[in-house]
N, C-alpha and C. Protein backbone atom coordinates (compact mmCIF):
# COMPACT_ATOMS: atom_id res chain seq x y z
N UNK A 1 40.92 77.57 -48.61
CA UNK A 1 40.14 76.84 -47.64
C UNK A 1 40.98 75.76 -47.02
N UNK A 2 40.54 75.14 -45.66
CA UNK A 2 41.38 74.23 -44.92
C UNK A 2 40.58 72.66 -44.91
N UNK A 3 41.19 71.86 -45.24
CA UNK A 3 40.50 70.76 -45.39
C UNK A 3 41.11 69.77 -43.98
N UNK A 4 40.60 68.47 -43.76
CA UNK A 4 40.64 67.46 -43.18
C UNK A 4 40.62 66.15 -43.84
N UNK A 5 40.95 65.16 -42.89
CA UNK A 5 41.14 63.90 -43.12
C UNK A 5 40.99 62.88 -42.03
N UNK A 6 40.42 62.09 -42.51
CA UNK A 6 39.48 60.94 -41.39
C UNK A 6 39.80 59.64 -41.80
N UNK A 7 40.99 58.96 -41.12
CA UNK A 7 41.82 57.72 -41.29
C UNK A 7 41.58 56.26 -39.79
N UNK A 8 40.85 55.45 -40.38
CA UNK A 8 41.02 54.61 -39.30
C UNK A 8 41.27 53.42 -39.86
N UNK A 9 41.82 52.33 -39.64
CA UNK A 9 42.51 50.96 -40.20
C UNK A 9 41.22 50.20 -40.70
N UNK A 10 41.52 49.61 -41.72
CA UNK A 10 40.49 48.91 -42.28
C UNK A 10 40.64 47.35 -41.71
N UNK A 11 39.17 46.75 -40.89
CA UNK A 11 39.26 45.84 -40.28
C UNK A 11 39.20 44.46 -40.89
N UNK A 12 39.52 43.40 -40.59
CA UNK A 12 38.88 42.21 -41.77
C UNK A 12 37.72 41.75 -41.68
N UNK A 13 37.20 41.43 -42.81
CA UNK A 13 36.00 41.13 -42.68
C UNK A 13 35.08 40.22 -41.40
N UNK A 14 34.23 40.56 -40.93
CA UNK A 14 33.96 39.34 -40.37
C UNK A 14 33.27 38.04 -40.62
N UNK A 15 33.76 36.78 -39.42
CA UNK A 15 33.01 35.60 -40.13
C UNK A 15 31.56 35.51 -40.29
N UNK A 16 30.87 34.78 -41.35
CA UNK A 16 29.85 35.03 -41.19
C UNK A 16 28.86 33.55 -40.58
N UNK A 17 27.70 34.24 -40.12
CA UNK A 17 26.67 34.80 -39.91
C UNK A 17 27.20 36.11 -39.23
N UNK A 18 27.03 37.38 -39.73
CA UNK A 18 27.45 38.93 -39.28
C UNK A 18 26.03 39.14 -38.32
N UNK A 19 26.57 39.19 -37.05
CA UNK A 19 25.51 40.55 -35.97
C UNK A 19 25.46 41.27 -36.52
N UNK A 20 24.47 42.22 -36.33
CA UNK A 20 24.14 43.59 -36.53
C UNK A 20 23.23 44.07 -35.07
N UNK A 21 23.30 45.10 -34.82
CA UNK A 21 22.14 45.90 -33.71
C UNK A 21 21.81 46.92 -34.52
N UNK A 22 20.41 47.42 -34.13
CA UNK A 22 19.87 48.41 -34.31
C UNK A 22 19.80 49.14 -33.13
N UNK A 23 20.92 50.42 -33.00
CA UNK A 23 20.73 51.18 -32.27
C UNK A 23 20.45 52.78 -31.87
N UNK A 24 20.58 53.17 -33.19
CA UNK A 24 21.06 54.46 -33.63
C UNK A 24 19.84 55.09 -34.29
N UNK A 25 19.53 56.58 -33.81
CA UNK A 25 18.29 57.24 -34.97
C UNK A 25 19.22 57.83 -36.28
N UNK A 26 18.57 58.17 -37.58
CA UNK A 26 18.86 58.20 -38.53
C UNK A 26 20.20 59.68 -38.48
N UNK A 27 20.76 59.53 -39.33
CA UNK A 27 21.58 60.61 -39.33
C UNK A 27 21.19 62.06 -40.24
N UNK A 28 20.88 63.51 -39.02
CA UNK A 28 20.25 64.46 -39.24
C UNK A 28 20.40 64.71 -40.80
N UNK A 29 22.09 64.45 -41.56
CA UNK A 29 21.78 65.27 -43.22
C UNK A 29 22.59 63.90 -43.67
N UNK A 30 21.74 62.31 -43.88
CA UNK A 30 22.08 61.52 -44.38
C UNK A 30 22.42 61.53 -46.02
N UNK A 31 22.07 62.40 -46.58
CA UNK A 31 22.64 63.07 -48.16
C UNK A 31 23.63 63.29 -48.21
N UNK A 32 24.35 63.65 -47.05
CA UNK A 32 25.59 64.55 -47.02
C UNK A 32 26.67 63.58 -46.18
N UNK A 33 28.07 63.24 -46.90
CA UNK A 33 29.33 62.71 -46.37
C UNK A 33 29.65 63.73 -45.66
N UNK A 34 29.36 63.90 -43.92
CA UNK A 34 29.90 64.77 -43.63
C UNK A 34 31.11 64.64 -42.90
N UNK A 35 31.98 65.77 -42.43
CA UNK A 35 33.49 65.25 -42.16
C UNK A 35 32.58 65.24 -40.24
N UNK A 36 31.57 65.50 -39.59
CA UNK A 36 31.54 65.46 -38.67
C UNK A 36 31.20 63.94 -38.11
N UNK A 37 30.58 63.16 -39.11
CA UNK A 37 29.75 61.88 -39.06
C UNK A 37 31.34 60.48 -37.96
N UNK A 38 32.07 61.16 -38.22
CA UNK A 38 32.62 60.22 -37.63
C UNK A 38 32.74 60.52 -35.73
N UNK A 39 32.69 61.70 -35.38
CA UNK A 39 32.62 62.34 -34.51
C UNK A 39 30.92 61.65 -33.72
N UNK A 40 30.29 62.19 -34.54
CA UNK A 40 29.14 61.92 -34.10
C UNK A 40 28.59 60.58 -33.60
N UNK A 41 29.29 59.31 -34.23
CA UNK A 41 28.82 58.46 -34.51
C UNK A 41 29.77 57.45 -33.46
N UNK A 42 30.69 58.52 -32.78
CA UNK A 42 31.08 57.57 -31.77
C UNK A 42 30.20 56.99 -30.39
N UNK A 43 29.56 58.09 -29.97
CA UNK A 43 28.63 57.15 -29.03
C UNK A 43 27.97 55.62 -29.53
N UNK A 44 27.56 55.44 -30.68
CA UNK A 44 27.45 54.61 -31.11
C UNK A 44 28.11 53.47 -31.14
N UNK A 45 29.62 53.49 -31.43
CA UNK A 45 30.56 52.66 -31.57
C UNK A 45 30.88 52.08 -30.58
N UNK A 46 30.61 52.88 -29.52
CA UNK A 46 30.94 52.27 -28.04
C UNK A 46 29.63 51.93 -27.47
N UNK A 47 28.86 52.13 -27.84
CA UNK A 47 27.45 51.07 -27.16
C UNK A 47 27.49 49.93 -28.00
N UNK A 48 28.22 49.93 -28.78
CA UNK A 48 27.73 48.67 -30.26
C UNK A 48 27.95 46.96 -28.99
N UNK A 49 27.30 46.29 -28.50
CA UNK A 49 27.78 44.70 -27.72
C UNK A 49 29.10 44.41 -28.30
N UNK A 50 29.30 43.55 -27.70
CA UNK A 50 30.37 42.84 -27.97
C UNK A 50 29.93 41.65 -28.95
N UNK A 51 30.92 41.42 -29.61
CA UNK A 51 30.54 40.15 -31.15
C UNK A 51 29.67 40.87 -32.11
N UNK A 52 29.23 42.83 -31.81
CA UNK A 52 28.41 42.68 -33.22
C UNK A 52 29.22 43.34 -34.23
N UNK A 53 29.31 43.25 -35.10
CA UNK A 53 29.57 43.54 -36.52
C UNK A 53 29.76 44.64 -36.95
N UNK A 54 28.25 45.55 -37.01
CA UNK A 54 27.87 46.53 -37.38
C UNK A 54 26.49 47.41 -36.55
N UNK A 55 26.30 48.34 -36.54
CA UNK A 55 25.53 49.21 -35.95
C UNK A 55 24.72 49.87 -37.59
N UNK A 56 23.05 49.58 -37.14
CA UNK A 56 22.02 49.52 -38.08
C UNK A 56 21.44 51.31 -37.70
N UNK A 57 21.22 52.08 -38.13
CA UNK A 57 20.60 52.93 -37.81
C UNK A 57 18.97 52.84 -38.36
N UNK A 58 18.19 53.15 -37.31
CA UNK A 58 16.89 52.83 -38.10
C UNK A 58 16.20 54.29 -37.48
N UNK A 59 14.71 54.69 -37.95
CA UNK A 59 13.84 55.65 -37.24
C UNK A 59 12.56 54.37 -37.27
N UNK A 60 12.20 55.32 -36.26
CA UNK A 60 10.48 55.20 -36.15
C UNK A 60 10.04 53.74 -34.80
N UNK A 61 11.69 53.63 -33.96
CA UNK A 61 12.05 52.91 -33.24
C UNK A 61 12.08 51.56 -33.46
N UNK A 62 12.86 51.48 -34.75
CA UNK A 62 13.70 50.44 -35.72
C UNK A 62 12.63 49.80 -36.44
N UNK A 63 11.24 50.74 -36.96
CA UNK A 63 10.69 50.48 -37.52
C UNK A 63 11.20 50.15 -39.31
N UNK A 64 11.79 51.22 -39.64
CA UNK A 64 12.43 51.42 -40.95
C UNK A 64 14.07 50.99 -40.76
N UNK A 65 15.01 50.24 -41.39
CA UNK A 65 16.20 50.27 -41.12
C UNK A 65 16.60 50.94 -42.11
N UNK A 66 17.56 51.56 -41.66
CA UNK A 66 18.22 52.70 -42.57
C UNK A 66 19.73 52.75 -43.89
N UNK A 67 20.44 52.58 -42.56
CA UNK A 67 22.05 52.62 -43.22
C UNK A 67 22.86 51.70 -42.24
N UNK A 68 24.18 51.23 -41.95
CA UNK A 68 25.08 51.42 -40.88
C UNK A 68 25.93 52.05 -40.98
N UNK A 69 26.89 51.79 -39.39
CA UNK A 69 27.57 53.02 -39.12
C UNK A 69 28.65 52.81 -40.11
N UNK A 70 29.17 51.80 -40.92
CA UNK A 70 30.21 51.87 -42.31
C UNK A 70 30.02 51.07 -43.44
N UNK A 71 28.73 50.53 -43.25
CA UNK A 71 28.43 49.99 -44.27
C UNK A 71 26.99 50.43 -44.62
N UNK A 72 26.78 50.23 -46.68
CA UNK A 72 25.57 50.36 -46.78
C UNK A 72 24.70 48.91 -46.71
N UNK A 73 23.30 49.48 -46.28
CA UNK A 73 22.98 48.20 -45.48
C UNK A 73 21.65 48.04 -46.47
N UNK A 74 21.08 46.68 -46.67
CA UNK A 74 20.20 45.97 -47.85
C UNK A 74 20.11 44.63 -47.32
N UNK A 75 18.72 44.84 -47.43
CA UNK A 75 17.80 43.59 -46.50
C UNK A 75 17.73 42.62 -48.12
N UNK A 76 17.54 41.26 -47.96
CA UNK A 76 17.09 40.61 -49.00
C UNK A 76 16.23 39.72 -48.42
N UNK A 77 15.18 39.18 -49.43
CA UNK A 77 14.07 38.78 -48.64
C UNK A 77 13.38 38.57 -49.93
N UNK A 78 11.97 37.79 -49.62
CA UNK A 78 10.84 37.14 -50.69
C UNK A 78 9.56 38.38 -50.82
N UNK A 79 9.53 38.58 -51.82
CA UNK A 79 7.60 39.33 -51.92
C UNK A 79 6.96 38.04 -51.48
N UNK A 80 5.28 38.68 -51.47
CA UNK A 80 4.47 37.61 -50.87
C UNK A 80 4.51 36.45 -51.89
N UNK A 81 4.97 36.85 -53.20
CA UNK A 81 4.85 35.43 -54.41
C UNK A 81 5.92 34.77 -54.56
N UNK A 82 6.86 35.58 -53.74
CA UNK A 82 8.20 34.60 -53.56
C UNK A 82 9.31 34.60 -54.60
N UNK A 83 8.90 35.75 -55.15
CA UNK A 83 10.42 36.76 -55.81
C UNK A 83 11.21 36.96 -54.49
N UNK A 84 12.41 37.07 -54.92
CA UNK A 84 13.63 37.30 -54.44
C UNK A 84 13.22 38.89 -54.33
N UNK A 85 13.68 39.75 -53.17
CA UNK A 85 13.54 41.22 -53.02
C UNK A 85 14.49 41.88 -52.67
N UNK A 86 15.13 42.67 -52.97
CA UNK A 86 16.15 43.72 -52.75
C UNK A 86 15.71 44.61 -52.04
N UNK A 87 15.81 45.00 -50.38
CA UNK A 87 14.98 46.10 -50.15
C UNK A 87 16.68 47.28 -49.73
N UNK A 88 16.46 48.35 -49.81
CA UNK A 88 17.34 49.62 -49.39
C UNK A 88 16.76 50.72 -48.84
N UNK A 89 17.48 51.43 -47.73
CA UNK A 89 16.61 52.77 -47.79
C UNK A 89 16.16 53.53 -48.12
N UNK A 90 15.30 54.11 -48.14
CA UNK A 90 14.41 54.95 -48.77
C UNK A 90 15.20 56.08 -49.26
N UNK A 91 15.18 56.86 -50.17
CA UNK A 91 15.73 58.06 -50.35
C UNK A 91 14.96 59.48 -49.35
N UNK A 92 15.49 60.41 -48.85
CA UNK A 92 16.77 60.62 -49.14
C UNK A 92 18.05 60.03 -48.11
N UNK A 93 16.90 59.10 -47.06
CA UNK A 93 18.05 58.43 -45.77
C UNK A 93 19.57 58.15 -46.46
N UNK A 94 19.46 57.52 -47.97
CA UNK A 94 20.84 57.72 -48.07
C UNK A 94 21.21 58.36 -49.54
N UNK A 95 20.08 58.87 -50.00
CA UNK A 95 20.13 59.77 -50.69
C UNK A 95 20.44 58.71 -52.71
N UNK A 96 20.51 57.54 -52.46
CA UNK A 96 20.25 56.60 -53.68
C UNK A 96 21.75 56.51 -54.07
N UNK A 97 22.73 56.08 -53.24
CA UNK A 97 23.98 55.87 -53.13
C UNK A 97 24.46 54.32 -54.45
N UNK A 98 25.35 55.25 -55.42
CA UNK A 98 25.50 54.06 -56.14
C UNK A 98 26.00 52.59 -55.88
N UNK A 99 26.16 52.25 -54.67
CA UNK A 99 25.80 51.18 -54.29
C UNK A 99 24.52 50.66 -53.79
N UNK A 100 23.47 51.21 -53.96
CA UNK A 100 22.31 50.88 -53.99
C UNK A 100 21.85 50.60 -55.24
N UNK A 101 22.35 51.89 -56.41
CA UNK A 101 22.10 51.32 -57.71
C UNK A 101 22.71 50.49 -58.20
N UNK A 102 23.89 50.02 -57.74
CA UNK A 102 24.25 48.66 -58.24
C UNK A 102 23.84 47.18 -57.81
N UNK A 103 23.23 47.26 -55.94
CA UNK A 103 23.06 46.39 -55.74
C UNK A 103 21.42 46.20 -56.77
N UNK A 104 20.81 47.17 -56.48
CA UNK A 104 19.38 47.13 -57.49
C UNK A 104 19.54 46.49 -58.45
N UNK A 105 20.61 47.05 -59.59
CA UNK A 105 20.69 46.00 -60.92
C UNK A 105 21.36 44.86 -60.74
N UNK A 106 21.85 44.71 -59.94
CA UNK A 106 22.53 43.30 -59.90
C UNK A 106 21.19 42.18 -59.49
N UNK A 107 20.57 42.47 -58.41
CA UNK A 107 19.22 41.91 -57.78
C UNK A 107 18.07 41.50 -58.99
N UNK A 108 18.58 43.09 -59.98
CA UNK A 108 16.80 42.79 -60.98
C UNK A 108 17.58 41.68 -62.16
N UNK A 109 18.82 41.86 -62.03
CA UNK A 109 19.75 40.99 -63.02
C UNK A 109 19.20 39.30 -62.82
N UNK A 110 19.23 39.18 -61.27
CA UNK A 110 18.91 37.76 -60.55
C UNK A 110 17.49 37.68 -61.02
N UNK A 111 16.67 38.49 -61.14
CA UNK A 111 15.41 37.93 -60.91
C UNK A 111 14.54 38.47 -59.80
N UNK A 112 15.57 39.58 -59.45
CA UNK A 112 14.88 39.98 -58.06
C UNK A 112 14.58 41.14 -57.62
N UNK A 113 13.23 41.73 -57.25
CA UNK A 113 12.50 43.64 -57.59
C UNK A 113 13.56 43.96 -56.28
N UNK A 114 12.89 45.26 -56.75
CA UNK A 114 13.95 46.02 -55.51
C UNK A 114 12.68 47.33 -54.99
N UNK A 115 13.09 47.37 -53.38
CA UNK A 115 11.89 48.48 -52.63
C UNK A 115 12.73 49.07 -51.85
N UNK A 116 12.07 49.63 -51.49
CA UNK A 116 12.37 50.92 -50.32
C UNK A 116 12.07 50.31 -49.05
């Protein structure tokens, strides 16, 4: 079989407070690292404004936020009693990526539930 390889320079971090946009619908087989996702995901890259960060993919017209286009993405935030909350996407949008299970235990480590 013939394989591939998908190389682009790793950028430095940016300063923070980090932009983000939500511009993007969810990606058709978000379970799956696919070798096309970088292809695909260029329209994206080039609508992204200028100064933002990262590109949020959400459905339901950024009702749900999903993933971004290179990072995994995790909202933090209060329940109504004012726990600390870990929220991530739902499975299978990213299919329960062990950086979700780590940010989860690290969060319930703090003191803090974790949702979808």
């Amino acid at each position: 079989w013939r394989g591939g390889v998908h190389a682009s320079p790793l950028r430095p971090p940016p300063p923070e407070p980090v932009a983000v946009a939500v511009l993007g619908p969810p990606r058709q087989t978000p379970w799956v690292k696919d070798s096309e996702w970088p292809r695909h995901r260029a329209w994206l890259e080039r609508a992204k404004p200028a100064g933002v960060a990262e590109v949020i993919l959400a459905d339901g017209g950024g009702a749900r936020l999903l993933e971004g286009l290179v990072t995994n993405f995790f909202v933090i935030t209060a329940s109504p009693d004012g726990t600390p909350l870990v929220l991530t996407a739902p499975a299978p949008a990213d299919a329960a990526s062990a950086a979700d299970s780590a940010t989860e235990r690290v969060g319930r480590g703090a003191g803090a539930g974790a949702g979808a």
